[in-house]
C-alpha atoms as a PDB file:
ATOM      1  CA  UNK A   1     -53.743 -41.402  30.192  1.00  0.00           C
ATOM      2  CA  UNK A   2     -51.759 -41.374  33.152  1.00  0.00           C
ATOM      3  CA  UNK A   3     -47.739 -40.113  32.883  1.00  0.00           C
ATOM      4  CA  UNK A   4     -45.362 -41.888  35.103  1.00  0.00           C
ATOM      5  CA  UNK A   5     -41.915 -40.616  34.970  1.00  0.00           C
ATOM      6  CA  UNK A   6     -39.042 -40.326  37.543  1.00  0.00           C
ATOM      7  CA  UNK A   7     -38.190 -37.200  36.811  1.00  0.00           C
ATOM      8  CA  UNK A   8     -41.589 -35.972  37.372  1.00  0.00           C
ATOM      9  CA  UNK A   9     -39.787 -32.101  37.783  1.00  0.00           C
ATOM     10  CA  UNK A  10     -38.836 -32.541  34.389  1.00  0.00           C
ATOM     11  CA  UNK A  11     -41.832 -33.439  33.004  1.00  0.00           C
ATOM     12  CA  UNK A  12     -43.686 -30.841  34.281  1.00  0.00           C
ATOM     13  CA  UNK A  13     -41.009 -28.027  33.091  1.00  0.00           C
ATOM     14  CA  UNK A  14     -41.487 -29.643  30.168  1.00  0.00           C
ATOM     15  CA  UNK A  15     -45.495 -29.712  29.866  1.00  0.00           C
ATOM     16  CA  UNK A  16     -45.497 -26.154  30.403  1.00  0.00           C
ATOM     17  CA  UNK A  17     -43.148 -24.934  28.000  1.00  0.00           C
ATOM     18  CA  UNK A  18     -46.017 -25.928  25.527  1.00  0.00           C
ATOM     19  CA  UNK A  19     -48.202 -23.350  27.424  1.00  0.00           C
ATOM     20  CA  UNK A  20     -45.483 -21.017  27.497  1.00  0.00           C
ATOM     21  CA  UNK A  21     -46.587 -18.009  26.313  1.00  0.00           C
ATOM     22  CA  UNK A  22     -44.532 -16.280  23.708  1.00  0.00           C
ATOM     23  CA  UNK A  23     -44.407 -12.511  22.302  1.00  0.00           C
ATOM     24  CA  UNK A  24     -47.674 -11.699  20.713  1.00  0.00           C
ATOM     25  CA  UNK A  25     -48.165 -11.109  17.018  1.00  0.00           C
ATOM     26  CA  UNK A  26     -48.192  -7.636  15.797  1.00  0.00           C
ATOM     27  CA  UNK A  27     -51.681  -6.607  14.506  1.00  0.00           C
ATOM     28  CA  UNK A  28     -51.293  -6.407  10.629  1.00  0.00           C
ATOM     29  CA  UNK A  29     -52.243  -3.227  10.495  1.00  0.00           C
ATOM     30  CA  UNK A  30     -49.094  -2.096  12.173  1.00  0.00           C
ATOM     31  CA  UNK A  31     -45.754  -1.020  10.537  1.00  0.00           C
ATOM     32  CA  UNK A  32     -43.938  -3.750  11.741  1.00  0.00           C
ATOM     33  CA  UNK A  33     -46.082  -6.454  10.439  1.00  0.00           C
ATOM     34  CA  UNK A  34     -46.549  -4.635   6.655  1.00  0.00           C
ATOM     35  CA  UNK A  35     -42.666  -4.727   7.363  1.00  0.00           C
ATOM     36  CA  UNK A  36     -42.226  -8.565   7.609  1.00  0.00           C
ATOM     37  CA  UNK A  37     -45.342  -8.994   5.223  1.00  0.00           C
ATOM     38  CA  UNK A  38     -43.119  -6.886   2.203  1.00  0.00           C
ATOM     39  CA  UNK A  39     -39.921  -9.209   2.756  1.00  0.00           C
ATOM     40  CA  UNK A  40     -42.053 -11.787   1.318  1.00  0.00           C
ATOM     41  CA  UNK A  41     -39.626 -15.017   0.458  1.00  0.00           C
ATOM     42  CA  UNK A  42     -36.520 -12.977  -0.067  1.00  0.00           C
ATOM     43  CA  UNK A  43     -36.398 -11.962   3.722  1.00  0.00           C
ATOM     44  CA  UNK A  44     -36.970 -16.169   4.680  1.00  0.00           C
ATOM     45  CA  UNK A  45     -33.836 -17.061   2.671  1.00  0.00           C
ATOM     46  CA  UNK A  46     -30.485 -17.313   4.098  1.00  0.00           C
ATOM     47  CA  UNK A  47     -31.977 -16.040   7.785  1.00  0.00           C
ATOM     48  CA  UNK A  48     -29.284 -17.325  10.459  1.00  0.00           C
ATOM     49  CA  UNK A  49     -28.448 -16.995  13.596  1.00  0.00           C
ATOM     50  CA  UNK A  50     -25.389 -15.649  14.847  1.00  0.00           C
ATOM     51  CA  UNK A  51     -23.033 -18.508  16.042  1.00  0.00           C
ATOM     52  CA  UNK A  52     -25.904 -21.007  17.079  1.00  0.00           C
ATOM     53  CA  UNK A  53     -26.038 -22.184  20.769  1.00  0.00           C
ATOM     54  CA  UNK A  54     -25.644 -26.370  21.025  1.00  0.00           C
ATOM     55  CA  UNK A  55     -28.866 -26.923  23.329  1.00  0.00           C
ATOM     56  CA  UNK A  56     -27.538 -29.674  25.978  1.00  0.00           C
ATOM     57  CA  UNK A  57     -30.823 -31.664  25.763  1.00  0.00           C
ATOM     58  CA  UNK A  58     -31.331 -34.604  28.018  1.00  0.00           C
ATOM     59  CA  UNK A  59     -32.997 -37.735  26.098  1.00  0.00           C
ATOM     60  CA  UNK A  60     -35.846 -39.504  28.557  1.00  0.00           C
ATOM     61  CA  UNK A  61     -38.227 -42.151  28.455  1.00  0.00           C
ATOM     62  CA  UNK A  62     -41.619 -41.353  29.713  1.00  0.00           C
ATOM     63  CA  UNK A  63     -43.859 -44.782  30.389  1.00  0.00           C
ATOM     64  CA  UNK A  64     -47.633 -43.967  29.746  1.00  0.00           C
ATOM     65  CA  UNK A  65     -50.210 -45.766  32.083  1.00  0.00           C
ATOM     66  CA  UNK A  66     -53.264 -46.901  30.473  1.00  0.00           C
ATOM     67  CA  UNK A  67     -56.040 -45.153  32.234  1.00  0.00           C
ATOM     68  CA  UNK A  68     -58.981 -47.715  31.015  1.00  0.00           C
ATOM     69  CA  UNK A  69     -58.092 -51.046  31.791  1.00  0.00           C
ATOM     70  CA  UNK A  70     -56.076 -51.425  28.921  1.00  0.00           C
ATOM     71  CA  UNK A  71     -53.125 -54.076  29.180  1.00  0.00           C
ATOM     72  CA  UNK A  72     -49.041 -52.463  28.733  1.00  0.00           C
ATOM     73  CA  UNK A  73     -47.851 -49.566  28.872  1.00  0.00           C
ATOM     74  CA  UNK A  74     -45.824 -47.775  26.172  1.00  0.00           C
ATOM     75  CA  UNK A  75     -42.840 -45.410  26.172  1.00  0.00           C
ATOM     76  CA  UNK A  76     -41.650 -42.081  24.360  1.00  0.00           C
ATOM     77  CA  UNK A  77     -38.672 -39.547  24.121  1.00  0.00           C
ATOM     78  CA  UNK A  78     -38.605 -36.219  24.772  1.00  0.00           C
ATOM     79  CA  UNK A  79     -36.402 -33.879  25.309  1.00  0.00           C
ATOM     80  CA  UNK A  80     -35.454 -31.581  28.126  1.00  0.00           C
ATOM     81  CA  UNK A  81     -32.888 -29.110  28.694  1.00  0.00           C
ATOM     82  CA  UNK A  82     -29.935 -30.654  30.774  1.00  0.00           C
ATOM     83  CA  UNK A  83     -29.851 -27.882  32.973  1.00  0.00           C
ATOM     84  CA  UNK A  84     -32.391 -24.660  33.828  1.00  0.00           C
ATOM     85  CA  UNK A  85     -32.926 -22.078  37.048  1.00  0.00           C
ATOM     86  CA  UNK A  86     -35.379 -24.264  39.802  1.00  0.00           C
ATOM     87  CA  UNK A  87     -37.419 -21.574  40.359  1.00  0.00           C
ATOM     88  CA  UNK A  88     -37.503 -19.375  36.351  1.00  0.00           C
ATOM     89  CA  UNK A  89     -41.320 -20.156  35.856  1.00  0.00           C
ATOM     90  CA  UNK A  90     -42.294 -18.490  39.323  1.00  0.00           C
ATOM     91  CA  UNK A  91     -39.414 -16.003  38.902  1.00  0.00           C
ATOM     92  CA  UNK A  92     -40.848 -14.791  35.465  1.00  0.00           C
ATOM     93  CA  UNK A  93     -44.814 -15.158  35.855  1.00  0.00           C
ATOM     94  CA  UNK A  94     -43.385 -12.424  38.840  1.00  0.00           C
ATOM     95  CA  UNK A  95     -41.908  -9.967  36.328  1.00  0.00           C
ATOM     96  CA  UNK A  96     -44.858 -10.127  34.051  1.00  0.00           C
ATOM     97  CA  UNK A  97     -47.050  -9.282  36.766  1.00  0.00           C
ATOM     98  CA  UNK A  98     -45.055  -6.385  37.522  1.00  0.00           C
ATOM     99  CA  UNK A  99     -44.677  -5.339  33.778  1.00  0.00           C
ATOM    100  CA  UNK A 100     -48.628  -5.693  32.873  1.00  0.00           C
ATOM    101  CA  UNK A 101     -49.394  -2.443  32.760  1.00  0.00           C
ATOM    102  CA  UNK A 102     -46.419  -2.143  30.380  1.00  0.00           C
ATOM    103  CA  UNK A 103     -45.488   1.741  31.107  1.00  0.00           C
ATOM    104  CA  UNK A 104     -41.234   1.263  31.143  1.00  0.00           C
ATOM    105  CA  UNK A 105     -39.809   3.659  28.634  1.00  0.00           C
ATOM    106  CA  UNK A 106     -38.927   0.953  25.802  1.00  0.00           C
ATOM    107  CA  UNK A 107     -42.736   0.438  25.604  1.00  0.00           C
ATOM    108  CA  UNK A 108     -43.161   3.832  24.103  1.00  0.00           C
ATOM    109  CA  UNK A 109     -39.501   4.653  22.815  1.00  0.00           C
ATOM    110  CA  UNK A 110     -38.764   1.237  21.537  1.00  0.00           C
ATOM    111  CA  UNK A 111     -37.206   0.609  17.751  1.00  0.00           C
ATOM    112  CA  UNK A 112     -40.804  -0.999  16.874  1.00  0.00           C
ATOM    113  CA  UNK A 113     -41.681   2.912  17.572  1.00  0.00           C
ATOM    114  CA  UNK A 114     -38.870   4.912  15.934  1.00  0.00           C
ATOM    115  CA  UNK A 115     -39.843   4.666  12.645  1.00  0.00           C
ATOM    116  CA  UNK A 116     -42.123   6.188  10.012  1.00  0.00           C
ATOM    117  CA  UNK A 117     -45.197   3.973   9.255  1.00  0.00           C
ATOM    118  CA  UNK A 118     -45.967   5.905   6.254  1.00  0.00           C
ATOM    119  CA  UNK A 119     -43.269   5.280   4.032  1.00  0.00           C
ATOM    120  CA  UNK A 120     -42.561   2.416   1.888  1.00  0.00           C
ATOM    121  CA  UNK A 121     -41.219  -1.262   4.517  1.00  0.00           C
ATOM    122  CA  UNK A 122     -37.910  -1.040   2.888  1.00  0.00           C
ATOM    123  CA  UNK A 123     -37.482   2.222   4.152  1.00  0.00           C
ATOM    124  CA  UNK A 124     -39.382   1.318   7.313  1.00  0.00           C
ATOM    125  CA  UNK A 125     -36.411  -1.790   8.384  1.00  0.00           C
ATOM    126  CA  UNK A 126     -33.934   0.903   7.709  1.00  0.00           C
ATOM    127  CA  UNK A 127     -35.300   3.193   9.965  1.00  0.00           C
ATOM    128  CA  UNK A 128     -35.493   0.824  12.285  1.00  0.00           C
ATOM    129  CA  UNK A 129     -31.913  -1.094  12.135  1.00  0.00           C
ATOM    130  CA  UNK A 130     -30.592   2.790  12.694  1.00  0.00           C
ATOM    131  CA  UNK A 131     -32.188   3.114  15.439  1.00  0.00           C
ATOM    132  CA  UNK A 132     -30.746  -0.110  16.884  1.00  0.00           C
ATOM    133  CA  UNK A 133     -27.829   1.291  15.993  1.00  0.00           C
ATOM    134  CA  UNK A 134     -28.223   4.466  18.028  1.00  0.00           C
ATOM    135  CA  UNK A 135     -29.672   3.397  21.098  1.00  0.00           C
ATOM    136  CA  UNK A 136     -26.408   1.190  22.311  1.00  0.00           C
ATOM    137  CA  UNK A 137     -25.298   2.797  25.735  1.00  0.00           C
ATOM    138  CA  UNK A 138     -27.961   5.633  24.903  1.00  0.00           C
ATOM    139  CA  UNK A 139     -31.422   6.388  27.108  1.00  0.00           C
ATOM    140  CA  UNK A 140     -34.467   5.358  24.683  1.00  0.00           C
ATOM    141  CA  UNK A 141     -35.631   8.956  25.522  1.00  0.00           C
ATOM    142  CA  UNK A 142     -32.624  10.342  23.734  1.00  0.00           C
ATOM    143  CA  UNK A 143     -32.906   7.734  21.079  1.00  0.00           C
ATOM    144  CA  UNK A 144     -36.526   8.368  20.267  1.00  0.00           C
ATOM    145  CA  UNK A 145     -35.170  12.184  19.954  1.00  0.00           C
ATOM    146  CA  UNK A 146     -32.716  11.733  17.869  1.00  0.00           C
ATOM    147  CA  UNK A 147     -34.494   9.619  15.288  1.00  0.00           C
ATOM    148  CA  UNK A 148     -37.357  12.622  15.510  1.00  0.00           C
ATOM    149  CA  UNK A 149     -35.074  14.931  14.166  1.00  0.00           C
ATOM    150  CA  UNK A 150     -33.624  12.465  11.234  1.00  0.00           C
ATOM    151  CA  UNK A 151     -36.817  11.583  10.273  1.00  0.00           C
ATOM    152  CA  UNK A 152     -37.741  15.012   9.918  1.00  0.00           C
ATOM    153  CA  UNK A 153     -35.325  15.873   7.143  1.00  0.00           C
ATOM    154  CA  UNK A 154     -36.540  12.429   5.467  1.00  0.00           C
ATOM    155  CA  UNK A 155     -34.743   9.280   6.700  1.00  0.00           C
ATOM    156  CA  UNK A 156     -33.446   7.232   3.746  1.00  0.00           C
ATOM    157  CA  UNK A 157     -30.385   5.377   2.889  1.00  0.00           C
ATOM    158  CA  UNK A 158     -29.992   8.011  -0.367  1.00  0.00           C
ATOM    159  CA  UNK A 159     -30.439  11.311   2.435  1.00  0.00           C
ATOM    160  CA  UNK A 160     -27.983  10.257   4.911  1.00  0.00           C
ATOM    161  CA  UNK A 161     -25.286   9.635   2.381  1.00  0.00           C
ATOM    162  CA  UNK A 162     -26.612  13.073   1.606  1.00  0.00           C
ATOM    163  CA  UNK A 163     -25.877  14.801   4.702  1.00  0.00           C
ATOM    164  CA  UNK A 164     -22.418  15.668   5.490  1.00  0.00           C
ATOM    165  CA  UNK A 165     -20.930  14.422   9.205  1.00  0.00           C
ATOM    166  CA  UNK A 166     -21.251  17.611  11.003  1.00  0.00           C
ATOM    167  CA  UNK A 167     -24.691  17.601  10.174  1.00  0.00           C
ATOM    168  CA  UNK A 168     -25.470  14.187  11.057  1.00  0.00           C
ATOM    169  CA  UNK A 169     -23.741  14.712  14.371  1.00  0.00           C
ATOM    170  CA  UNK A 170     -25.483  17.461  14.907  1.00  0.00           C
ATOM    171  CA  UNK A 171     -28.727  15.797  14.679  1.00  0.00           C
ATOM    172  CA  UNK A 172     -28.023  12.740  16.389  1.00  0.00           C
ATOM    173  CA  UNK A 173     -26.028  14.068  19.651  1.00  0.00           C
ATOM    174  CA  UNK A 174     -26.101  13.438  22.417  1.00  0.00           C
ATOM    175  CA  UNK A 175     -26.766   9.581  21.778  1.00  0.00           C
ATOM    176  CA  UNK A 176     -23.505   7.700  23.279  1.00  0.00           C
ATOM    177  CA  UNK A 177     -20.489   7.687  21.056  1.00  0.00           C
ATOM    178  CA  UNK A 178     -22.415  10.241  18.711  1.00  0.00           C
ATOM    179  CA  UNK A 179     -18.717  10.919  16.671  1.00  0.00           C
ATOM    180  CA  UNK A 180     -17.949   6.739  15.907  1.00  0.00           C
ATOM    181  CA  UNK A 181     -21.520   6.427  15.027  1.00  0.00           C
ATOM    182  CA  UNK A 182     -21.920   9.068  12.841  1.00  0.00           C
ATOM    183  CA  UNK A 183     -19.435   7.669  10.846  1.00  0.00           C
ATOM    184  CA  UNK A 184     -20.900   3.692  11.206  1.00  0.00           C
ATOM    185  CA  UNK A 185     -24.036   5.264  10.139  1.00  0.00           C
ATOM    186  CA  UNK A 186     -21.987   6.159   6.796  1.00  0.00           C
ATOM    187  CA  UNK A 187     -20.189   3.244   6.216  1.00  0.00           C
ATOM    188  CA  UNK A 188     -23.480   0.931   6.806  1.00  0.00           C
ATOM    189  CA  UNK A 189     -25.891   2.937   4.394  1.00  0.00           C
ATOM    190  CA  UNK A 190     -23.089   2.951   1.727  1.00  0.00           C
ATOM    191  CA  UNK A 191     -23.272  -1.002   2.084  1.00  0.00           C
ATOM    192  CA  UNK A 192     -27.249  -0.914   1.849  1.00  0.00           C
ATOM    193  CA  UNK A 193     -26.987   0.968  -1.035  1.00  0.00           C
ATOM    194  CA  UNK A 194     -24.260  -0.824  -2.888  1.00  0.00           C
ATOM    195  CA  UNK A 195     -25.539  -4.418  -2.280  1.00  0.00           C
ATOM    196  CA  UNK A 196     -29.021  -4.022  -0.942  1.00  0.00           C
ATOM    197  CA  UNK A 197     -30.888  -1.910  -3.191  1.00  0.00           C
ATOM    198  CA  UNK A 198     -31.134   0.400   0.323  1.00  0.00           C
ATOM    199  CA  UNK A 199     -33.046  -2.520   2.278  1.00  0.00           C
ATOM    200  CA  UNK A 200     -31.423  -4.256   5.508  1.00  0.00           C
ATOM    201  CA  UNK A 201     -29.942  -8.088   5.279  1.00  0.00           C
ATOM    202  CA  UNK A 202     -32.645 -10.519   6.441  1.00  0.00           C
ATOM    203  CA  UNK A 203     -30.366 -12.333   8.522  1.00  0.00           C
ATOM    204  CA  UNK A 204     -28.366 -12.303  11.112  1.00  0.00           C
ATOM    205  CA  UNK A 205     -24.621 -13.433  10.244  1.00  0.00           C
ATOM    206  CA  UNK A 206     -25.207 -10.370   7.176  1.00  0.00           C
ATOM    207  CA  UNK A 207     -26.415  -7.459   9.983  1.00  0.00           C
ATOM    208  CA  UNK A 208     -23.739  -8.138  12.465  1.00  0.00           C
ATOM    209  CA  UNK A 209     -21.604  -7.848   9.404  1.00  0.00           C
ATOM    210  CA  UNK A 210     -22.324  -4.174   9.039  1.00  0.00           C
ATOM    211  CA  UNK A 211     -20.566  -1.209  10.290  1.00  0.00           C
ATOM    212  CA  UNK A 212     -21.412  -0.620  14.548  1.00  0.00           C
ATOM    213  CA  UNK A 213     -24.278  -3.452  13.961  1.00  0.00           C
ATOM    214  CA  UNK A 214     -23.845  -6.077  17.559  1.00  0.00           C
ATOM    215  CA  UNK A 215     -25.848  -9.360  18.038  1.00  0.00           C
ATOM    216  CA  UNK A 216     -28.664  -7.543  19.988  1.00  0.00           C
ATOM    217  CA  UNK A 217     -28.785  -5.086  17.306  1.00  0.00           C
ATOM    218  CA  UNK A 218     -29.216  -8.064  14.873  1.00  0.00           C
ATOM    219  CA  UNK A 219     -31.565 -10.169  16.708  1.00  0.00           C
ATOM    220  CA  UNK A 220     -33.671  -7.013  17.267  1.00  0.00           C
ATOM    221  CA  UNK A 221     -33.776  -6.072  13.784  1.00  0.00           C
ATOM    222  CA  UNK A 222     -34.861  -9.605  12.605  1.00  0.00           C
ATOM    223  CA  UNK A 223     -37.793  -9.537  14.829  1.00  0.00           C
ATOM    224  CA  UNK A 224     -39.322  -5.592  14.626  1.00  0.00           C
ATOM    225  CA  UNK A 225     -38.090  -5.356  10.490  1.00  0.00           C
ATOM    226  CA  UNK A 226     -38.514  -8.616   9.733  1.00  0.00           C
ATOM    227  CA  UNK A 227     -40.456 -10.561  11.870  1.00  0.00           C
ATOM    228  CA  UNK A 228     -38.331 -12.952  12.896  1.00  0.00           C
ATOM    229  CA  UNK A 229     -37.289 -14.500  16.173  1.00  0.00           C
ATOM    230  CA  UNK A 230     -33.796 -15.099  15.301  1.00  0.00           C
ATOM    231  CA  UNK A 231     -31.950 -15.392  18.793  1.00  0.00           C
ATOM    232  CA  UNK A 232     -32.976 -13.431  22.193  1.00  0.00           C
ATOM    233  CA  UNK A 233     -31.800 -10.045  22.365  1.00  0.00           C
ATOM    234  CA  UNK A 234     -29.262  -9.515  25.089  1.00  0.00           C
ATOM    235  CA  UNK A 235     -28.318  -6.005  26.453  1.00  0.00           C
ATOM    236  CA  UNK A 236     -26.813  -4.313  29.956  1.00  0.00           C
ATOM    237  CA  UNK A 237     -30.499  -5.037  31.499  1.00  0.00           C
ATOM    238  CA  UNK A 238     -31.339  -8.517  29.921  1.00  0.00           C
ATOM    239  CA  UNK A 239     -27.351  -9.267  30.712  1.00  0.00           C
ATOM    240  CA  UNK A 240     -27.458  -7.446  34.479  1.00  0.00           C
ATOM    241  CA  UNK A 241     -30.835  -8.978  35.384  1.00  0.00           C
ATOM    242  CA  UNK A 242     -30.351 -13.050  34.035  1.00  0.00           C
ATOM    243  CA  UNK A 243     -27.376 -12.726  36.413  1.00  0.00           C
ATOM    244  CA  UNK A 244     -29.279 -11.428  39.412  1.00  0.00           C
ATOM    245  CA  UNK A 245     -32.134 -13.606  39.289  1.00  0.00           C
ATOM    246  CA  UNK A 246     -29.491 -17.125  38.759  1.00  0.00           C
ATOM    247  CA  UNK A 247     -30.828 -17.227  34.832  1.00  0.00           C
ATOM    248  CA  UNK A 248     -27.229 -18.454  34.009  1.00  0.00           C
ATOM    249  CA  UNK A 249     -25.667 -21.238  34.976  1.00  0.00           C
ATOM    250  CA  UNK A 250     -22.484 -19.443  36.122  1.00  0.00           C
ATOM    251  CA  UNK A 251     -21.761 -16.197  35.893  1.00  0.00           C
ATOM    252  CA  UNK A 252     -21.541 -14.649  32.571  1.00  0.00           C
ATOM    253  CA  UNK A 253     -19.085 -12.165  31.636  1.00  0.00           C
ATOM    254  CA  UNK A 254     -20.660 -10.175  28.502  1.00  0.00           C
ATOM    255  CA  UNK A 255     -24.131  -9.222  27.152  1.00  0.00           C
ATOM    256  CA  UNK A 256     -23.343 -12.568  24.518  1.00  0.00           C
ATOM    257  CA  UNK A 257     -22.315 -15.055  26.655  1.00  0.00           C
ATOM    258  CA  UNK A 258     -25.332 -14.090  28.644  1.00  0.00           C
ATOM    259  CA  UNK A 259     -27.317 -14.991  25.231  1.00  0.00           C
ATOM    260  CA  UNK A 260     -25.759 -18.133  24.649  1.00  0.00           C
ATOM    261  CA  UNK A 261     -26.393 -19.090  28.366  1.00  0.00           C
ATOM    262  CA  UNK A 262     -30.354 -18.164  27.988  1.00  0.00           C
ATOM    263  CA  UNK A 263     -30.531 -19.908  24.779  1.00  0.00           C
ATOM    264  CA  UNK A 264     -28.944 -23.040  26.195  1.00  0.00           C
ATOM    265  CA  UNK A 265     -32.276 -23.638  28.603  1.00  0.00           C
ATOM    266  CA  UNK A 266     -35.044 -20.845  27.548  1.00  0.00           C
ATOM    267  CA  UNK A 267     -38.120 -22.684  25.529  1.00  0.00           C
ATOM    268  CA  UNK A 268     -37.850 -21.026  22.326  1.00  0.00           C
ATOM    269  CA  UNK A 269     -40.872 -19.596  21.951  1.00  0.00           C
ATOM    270  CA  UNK A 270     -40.206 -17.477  24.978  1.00  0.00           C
ATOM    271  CA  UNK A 271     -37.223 -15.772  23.380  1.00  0.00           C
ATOM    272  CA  UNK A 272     -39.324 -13.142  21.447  1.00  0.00           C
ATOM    273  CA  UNK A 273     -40.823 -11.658  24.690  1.00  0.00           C
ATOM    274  CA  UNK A 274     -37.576 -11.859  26.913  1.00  0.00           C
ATOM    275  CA  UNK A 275     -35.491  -8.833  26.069  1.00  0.00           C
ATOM    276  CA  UNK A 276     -38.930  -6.343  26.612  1.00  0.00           C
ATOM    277  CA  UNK A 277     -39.895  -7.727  29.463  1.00  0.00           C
ATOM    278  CA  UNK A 278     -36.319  -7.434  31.492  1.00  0.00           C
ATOM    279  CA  UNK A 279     -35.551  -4.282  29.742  1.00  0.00           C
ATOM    280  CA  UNK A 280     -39.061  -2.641  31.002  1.00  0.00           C
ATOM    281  CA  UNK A 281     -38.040  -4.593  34.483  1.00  0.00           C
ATOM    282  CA  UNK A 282     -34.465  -3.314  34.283  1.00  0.00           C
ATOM    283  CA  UNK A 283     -35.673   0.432  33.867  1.00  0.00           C
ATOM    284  CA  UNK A 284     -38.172   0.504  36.333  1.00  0.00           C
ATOM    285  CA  UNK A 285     -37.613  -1.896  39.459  1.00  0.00           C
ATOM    286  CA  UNK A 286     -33.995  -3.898  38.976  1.00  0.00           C
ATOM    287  CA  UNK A 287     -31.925  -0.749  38.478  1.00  0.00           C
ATOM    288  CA  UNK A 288     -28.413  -1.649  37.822  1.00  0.00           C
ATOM    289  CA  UNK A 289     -27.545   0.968  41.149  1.00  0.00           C
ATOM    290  CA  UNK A 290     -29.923   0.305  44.131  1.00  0.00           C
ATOM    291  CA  UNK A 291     -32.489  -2.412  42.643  1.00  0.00           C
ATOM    292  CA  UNK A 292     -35.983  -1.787  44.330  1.00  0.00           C
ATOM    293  CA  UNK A 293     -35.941  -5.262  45.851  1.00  0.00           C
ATOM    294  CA  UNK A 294     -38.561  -4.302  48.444  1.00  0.00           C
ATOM    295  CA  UNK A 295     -41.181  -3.732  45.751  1.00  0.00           C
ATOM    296  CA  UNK A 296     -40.385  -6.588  43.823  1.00  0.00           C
ATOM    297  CA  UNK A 297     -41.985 -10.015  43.214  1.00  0.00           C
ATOM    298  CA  UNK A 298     -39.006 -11.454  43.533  1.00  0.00           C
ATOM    299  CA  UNK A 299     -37.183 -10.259  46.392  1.00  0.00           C
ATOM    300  CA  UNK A 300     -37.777 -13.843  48.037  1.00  0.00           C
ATOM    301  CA  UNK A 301     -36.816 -16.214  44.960  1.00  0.00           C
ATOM    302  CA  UNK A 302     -33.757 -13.509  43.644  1.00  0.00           C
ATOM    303  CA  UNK A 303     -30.021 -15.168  44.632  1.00  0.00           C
ATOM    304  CA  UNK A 304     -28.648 -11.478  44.344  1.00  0.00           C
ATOM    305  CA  UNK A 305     -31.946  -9.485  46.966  1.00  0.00           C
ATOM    306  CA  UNK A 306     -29.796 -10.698  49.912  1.00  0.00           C
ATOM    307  CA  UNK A 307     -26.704  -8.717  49.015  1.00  0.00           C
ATOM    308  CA  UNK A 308     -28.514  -5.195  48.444  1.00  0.00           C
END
């Protein structure tokens, strides 16, 4: 079969978002996947994702040619997004090049490696969504130490409610804003104990709902405690970096917009591997001072290498 189309560009976008390759599956051996293995049903129900992006899809007819001798041609929908960066696909088999060898900080100080894989999964996703909760506008270096030295006195929803403030900022400082989230630390395990049985929500509208808990928090904690892509994960790098590189249709004001921009165009089984991949990027060659265009990929294809 032969495809004819007028908007061959399209088609081809298209065609390769089905050999778009998407964040790969933890090995079940590791904590993370015994995590979203123990949610079971329970963690399936109700999941959400924070105010849903309206994809602007385009609705085309594609004619089909038949290839051996057969008489008429047919035609099909698809869909396509109505808008997306010319050159994303070249722009982001670039970064992955650049981030094979997968030695940025978040690869080793990541949430998917602040928490305890020998105690029980609940325990595990609540590790985990305080970790989220410690890294905003924090180094992972000082995020990973931090969680060291809760996990050392035992990290559990029962513990912290335990521990009195001083303490707790004590062992959390210097992350960012150590004082407001010593006390969103509180006020969220109270909550997990009171109408979670100590476990995390499983979805997204019920994290965001907590105590210092943001959308990237959220989305994060779906996908390393739970094991679902629920949205793509948008912080300073993902938000700096989508901007740079022309990702967004206009310029984007905030870390969410930026989200709602991606999601508008991104194939959606790219959206698991995204926020890794420009963090790692972000860290090591598009700084948010003095980028390292010359060493990059993409210094030719960036909209934002000419002004640095």
């Amino acid at each position: 079969m032969r495809v004819l189309t007028r908007s061959r560009s399209r088609a081809l976008a298209a065609a390769s978002r089905g050999r778009g390759e998407g964040l790969a599956a933890l090995p079940s051996g590791t904590a993370a996947a015994g995590a979203a293995a123990a949610a079971g049903a329970a963690g399936a129900e109700g999941r959400q994702s924070h105010k849903p992006v309206k994809r602007p899809w385009k609705r085309l007819r594609v004619a089909y040619e038949a290839s051996n001798g057969e008489e008429g041609a047919r035609a099909e929908p698809f869909w396509v997004p109505a808008w997306e960066p010319p050159d994303w696909q070249r722009q982001l088999a670039n970064i992955r090049t650049m981030r094979s060898q997968k030695d940025a900080p978040v690869d080793q100080l990541g949430a998917e490696h602040c928490f305890d894989t020998s105690v029980p999964p609940k325990v595990q996703r609540y590790q985990v969504l305080l970790s989220l909760m410690l890294s905003s506008q924090t180094k992972d270096q000082v995020t990973a130490g931090a969680m060291k030295r809760l996990r050392a006195r035992g990290l559990t929803v029962d513990r912290i409610l335990q521990t009195d403030d001083s303490t707790l900022g004590q062992l959390i400082y210097p992350v960012g804003f150590w004082r407001s989230k010593v006390k969103f630390i509180k006020q969220t395990s109270a909550i997990l104990q009171q109408h979670y049985d100590g476990d995390i929500p499983a979805s997204v509208a019920e994290l965001v709902a907590l105590p210092g808990v943001g959308p990237k928090m959220a989305h994060l904690a779906m996908a390393v405690a739970w094991g679902s892509v629920s949205g793509i994960a948008v912080d300073t790098h993902v938000h700096r970096i989508a901007n740079r590189l022309g990702w967004t249709k206009k310029a984007t004001k905030s870390p969410e917009k930026t989200r709602e921009a991606l999601e508008e165009w991104l194939p959606r089984e790219l959206w698991g591997e995204i926020n890794g991949l420009l963090v790692g990027f972000g860290q090591q060659t598009c700084l948010p001072v003095h980028p390292r265009c010359q060493a990059c990929l993409n210094r030719a294809l960036c909209p934002a290498a000419q002004g640095f």
